[in-house]
PDB file of N, CA and C in Angstrom:
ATOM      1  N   UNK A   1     -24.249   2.403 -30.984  1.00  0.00           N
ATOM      2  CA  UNK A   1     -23.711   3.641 -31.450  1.00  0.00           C
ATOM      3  C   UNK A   1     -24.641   4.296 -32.463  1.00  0.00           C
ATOM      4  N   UNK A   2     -25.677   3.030 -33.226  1.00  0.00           N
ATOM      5  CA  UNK A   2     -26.197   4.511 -34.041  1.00  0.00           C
ATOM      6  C   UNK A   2     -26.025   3.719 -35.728  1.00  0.00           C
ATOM      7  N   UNK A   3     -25.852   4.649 -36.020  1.00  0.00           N
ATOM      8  CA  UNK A   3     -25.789   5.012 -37.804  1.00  0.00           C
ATOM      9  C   UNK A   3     -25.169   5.997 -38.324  1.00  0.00           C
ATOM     10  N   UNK A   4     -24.674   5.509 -38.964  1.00  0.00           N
ATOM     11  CA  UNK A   4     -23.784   7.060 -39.851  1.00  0.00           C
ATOM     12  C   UNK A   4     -25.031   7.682 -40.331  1.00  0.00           C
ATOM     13  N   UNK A   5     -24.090   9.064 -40.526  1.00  0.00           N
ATOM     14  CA  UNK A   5     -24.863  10.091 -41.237  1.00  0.00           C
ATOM     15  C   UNK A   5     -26.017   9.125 -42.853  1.00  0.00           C
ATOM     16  N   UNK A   6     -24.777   8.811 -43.711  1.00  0.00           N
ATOM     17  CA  UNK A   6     -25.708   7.750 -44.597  1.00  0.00           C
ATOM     18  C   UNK A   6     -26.557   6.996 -44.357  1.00  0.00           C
ATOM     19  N   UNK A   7     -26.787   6.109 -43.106  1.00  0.00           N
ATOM     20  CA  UNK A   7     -27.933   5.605 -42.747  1.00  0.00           C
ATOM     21  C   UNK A   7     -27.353   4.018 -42.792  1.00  0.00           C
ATOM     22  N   UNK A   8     -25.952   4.073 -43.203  1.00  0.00           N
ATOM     23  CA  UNK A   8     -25.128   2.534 -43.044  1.00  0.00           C
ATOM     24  C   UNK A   8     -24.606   2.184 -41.492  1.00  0.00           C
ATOM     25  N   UNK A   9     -24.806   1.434 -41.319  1.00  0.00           N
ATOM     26  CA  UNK A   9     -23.969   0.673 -40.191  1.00  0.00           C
ATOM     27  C   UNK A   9     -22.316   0.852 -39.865  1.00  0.00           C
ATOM     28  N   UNK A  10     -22.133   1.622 -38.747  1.00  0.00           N
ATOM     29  CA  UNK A  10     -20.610   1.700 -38.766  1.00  0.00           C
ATOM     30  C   UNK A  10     -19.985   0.007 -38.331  1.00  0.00           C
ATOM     31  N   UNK A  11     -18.886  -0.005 -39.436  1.00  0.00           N
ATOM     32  CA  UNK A  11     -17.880  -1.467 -39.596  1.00  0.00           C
ATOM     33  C   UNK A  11     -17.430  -1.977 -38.277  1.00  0.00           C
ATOM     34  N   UNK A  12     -16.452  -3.079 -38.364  1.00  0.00           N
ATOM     35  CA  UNK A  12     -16.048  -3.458 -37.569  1.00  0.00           C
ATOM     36  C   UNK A  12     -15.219  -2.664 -37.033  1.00  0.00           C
ATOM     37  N   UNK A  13     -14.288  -2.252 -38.445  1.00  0.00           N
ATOM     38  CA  UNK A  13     -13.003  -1.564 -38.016  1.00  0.00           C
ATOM     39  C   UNK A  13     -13.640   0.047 -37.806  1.00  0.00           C
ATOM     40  N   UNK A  14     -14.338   0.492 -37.967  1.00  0.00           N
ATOM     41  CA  UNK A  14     -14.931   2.114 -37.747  1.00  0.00           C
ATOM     42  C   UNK A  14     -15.085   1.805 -36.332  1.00  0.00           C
ATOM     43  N   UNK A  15     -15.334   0.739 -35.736  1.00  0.00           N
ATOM     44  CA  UNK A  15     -15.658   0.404 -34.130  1.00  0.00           C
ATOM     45  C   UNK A  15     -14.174   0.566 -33.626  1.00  0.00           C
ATOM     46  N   UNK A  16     -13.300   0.308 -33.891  1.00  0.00           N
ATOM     47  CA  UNK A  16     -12.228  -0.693 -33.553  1.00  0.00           C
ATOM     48  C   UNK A  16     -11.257   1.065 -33.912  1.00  0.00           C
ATOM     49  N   UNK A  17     -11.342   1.802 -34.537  1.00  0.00           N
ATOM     50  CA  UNK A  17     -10.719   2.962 -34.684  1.00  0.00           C
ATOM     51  C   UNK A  17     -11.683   4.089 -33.641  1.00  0.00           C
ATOM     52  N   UNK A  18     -12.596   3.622 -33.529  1.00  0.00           N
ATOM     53  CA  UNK A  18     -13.154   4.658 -32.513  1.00  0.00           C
ATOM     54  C   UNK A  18     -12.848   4.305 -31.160  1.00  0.00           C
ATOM     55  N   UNK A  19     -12.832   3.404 -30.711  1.00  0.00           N
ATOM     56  CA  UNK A  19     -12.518   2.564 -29.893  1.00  0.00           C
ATOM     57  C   UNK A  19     -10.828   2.734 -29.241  1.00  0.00           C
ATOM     58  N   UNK A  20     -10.083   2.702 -30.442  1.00  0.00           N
ATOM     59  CA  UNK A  20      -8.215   3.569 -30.071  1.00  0.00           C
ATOM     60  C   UNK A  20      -8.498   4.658 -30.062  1.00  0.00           C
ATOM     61  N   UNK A  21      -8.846   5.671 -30.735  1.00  0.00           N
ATOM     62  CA  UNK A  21      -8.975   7.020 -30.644  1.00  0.00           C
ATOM     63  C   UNK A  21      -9.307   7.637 -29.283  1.00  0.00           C
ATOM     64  N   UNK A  22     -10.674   7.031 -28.946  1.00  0.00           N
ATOM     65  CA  UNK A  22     -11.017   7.053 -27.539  1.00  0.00           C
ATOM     66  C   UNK A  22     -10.294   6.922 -26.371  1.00  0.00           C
ATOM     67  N   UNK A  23      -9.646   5.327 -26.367  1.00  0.00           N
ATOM     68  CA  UNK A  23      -8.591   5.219 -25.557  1.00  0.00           C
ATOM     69  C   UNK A  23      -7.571   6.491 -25.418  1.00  0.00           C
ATOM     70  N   UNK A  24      -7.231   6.489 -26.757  1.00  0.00           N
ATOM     71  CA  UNK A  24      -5.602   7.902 -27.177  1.00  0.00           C
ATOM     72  C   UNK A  24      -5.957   8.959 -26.309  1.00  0.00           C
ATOM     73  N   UNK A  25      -6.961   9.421 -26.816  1.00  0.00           N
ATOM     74  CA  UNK A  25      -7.674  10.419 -26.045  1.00  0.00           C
ATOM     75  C   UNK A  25      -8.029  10.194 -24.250  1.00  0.00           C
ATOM     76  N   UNK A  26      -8.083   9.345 -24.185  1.00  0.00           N
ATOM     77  CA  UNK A  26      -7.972   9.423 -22.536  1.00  0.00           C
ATOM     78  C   UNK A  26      -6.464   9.465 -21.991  1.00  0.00           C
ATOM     79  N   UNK A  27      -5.827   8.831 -22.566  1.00  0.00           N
ATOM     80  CA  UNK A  27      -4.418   9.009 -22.454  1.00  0.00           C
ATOM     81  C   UNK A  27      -3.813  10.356 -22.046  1.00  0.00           C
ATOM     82  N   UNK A  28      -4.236  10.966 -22.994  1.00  0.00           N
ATOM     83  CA  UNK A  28      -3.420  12.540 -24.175  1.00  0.00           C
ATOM     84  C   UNK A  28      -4.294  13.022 -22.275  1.00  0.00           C
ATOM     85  N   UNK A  29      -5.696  13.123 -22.197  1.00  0.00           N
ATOM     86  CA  UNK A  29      -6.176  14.097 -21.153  1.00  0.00           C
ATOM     87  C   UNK A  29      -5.770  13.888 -19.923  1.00  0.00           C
ATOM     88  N   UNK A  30      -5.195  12.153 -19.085  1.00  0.00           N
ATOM     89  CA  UNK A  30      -4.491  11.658 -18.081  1.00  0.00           C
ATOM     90  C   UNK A  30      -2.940  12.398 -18.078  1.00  0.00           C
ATOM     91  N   UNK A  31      -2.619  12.191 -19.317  1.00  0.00           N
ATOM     92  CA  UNK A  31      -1.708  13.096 -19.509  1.00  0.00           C
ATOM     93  C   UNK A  31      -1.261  14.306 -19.043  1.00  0.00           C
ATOM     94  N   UNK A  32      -2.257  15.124 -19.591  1.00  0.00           N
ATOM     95  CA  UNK A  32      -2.892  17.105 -19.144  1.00  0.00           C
ATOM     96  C   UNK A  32      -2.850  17.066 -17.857  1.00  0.00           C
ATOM     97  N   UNK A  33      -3.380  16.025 -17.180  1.00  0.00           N
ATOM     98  CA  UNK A  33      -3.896  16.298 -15.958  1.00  0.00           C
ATOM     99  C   UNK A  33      -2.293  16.247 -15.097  1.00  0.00           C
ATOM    100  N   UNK A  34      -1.843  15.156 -15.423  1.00  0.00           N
ATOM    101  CA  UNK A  34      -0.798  14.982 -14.594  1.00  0.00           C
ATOM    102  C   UNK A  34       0.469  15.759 -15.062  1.00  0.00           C
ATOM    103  N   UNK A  35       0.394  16.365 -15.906  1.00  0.00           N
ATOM    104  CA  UNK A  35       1.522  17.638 -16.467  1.00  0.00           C
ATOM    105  C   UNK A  35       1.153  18.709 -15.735  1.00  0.00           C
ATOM    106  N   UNK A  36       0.072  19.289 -15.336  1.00  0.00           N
ATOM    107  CA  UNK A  36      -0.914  20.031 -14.408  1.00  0.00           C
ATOM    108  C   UNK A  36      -0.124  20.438 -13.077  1.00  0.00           C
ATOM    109  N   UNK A  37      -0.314  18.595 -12.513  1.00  0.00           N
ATOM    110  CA  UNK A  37      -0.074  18.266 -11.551  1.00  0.00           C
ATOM    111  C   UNK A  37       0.878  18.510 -11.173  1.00  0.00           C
ATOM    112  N   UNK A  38       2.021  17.796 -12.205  1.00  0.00           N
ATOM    113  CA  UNK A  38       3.562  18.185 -11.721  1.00  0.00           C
ATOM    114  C   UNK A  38       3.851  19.236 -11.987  1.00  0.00           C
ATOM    115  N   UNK A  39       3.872  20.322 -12.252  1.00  0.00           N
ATOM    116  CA  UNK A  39       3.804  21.798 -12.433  1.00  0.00           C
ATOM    117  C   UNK A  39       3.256  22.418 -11.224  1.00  0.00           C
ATOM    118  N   UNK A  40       2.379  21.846 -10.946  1.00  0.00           N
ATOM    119  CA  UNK A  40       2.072  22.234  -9.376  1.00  0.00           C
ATOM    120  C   UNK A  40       3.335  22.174  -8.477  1.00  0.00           C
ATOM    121  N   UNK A  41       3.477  21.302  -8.510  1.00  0.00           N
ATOM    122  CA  UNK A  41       4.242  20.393  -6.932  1.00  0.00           C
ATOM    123  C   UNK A  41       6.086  21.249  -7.263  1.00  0.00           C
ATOM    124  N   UNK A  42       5.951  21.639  -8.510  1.00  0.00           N
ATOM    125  CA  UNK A  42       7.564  21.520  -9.330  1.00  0.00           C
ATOM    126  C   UNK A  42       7.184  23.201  -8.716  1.00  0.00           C
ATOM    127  N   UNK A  43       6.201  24.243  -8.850  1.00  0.00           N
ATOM    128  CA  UNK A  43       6.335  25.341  -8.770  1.00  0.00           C
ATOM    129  C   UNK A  43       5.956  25.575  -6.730  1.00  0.00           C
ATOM    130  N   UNK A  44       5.576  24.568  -6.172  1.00  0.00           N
ATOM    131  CA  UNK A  44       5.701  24.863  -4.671  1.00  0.00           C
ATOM    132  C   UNK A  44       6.959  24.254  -4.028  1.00  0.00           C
ATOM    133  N   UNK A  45       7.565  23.692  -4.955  1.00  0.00           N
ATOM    134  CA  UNK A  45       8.902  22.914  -4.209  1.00  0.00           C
ATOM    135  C   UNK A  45      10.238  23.816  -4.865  1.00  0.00           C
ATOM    136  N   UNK A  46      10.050  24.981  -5.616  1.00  0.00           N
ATOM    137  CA  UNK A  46      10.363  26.098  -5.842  1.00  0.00           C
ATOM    138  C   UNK A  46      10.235  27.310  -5.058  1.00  0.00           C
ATOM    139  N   UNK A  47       9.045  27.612  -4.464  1.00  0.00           N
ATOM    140  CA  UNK A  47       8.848  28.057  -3.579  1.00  0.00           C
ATOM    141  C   UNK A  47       9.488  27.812  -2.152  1.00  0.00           C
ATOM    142  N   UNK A  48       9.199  26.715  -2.115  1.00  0.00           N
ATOM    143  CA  UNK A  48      10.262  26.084  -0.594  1.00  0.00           C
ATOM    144  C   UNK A  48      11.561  26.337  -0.598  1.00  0.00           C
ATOM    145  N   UNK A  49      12.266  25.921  -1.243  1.00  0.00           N
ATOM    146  CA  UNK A  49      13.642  26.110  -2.079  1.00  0.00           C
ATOM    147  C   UNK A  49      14.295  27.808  -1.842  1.00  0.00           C
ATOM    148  N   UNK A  50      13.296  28.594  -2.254  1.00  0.00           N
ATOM    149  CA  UNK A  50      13.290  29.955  -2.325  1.00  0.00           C
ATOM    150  C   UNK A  50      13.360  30.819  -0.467  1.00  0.00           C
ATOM    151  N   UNK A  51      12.167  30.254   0.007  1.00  0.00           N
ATOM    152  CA  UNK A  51      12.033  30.079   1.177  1.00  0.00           C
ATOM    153  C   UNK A  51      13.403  29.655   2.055  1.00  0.00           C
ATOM    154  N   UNK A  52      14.074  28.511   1.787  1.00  0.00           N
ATOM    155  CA  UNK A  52      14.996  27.817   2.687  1.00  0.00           C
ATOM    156  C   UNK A  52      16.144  28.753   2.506  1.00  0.00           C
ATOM    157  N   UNK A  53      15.891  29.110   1.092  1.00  0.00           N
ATOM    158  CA  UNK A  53      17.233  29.941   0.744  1.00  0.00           C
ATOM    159  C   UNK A  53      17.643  30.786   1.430  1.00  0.00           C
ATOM    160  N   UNK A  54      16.455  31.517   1.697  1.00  0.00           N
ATOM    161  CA  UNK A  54      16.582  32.854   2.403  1.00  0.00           C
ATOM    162  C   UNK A  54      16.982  32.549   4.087  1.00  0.00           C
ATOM    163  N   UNK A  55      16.221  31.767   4.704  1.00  0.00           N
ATOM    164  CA  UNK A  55      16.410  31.374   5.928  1.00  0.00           C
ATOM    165  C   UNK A  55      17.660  30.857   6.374  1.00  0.00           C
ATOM    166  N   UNK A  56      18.699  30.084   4.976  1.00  0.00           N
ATOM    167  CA  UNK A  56      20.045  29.778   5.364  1.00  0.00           C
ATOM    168  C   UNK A  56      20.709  31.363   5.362  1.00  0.00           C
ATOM    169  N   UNK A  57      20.482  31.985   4.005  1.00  0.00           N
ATOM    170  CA  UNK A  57      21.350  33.259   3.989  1.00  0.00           C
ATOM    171  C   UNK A  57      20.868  34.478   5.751  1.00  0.00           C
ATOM    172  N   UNK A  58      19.687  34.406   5.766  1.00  0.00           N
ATOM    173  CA  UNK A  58      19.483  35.059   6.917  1.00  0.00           C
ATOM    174  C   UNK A  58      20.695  34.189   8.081  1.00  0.00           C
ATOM    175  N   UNK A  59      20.581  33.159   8.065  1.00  0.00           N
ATOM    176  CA  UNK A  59      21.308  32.272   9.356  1.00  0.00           C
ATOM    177  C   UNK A  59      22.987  32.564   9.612  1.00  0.00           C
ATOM    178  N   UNK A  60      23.364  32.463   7.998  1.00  0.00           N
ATOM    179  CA  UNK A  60      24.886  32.489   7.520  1.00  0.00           C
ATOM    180  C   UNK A  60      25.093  34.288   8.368  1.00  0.00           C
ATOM    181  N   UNK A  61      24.162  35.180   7.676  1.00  0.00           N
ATOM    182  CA  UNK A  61      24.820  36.480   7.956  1.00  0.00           C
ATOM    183  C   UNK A  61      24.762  36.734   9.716  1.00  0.00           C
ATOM    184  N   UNK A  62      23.580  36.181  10.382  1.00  0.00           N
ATOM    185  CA  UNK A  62      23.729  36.366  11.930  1.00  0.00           C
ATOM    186  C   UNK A  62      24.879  34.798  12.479  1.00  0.00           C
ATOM    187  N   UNK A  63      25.397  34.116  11.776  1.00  0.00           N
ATOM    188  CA  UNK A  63      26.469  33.564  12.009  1.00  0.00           C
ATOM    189  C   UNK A  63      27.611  34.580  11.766  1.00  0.00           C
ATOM    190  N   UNK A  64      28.334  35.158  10.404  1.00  0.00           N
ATOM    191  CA  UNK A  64      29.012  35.674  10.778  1.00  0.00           C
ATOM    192  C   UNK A  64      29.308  37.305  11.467  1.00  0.00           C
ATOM    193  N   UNK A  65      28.111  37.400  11.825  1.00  0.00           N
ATOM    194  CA  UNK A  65      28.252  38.852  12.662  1.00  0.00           C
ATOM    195  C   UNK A  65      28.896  38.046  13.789  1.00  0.00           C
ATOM    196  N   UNK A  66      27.981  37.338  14.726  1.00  0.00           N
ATOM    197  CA  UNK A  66      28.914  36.108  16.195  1.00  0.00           C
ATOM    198  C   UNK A  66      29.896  36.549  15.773  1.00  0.00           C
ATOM    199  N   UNK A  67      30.587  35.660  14.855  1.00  0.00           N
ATOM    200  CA  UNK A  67      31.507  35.483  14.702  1.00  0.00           C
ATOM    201  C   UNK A  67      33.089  36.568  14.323  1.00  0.00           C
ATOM    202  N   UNK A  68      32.302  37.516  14.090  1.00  0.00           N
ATOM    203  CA  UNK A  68      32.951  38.669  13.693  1.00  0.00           C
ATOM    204  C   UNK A  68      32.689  39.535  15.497  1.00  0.00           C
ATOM    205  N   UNK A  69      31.940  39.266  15.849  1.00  0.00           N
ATOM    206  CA  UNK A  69      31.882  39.762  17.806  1.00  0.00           C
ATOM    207  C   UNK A  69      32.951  38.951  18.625  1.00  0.00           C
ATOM    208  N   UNK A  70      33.117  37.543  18.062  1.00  0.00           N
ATOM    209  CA  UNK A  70      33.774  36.694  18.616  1.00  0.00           C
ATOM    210  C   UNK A  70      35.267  37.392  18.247  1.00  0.00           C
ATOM    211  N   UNK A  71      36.159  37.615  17.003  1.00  0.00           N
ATOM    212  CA  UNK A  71      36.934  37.721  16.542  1.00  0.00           C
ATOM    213  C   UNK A  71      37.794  39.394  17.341  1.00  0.00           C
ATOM    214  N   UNK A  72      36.648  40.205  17.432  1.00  0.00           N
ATOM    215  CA  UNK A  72      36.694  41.579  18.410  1.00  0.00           C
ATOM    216  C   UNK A  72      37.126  41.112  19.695  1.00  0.00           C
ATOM    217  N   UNK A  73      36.203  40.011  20.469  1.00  0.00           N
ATOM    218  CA  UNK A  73      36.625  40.239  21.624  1.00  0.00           C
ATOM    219  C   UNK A  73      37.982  39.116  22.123  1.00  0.00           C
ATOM    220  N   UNK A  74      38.067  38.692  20.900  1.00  0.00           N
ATOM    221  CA  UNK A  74      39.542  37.922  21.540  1.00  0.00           C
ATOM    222  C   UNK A  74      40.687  39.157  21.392  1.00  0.00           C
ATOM    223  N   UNK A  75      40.444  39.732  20.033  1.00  0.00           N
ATOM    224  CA  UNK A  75      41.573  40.437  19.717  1.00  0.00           C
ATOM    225  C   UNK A  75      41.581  41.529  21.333  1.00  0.00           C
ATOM    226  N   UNK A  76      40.439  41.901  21.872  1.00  0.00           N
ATOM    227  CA  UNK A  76      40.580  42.941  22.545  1.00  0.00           C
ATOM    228  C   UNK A  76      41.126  42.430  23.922  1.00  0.00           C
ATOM    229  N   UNK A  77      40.815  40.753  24.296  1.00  0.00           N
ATOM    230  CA  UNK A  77      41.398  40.027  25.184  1.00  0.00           C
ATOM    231  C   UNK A  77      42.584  39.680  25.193  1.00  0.00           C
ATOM    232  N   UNK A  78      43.426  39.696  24.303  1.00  0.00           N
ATOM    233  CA  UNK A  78      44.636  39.347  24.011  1.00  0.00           C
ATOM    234  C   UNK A  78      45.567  40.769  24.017  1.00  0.00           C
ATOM    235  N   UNK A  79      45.185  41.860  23.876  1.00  0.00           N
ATOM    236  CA  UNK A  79      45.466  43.464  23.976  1.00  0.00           C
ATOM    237  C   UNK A  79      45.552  43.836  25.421  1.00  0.00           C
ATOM    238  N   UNK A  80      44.365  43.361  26.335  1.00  0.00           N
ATOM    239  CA  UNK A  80      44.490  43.176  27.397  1.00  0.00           C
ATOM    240  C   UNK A  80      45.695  42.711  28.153  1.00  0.00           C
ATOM    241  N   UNK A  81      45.701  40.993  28.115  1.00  0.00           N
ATOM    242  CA  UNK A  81      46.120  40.427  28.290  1.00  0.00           C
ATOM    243  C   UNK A  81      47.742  40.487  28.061  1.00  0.00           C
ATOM    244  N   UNK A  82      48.042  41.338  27.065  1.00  0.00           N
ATOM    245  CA  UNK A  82      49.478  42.057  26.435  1.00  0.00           C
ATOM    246  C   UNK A  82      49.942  43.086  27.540  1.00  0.00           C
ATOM    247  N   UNK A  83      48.719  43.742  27.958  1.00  0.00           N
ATOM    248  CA  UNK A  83      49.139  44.899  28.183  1.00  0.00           C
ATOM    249  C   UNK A  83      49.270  45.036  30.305  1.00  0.00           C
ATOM    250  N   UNK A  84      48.582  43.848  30.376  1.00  0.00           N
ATOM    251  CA  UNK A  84      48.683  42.856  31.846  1.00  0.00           C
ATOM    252  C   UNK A  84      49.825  42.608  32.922  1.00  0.00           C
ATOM    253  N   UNK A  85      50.293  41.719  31.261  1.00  0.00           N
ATOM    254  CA  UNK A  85      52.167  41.538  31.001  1.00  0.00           C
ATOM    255  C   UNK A  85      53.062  42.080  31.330  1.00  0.00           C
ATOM    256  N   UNK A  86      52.862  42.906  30.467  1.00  0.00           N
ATOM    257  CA  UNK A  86      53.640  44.464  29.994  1.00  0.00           C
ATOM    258  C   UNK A  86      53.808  45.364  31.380  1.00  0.00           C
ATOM    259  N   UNK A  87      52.815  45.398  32.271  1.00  0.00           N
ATOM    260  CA  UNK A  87      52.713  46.630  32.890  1.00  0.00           C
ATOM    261  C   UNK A  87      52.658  46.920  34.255  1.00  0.00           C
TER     262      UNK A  87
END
């Protein structure tokens, strides 16, 4: 490593604190990276989400139109069918 600025020998423990610091510091930046990361994945699985959303609500509303065609043509089959009876 060198020499201090003074021209003394860095200690055991000046080793031994540079040495955790270093470590900390890889930590703290593994860290960054993977906060990064999941922010990624958290803002495209948001996206999907957003996506699906729409594709159920699109699905739901051409479900109940059917279903509202369906509801017409019984009523108009059964009017019929009344008037079949009837006549």
């Amino acid at each position: 490593m060198g020499r201090r600025r003074s021209g003394r020998s860095f200690s055991r423990e000046d080793v031994e604190l540079l040495a955790t610091l270093a470590a900390q510091s890889a930590v703290a930046m593994q860290n960054a990276h993977s906060y990064r990361a999941l922010r990624a994945l958290n803002e495209a699985l948001e996206d999907k989400v957003r996506s699906r959303t729409a594709e159920l609500e699109a699905s739901n509303t051409d479900l109940a139109r059917a279903y509202q065609g369906l509801q017409t043509a019984q009523a108009q089959l059964l009017t019929t069918e009344k008037m079949a009876s009837s006549g």
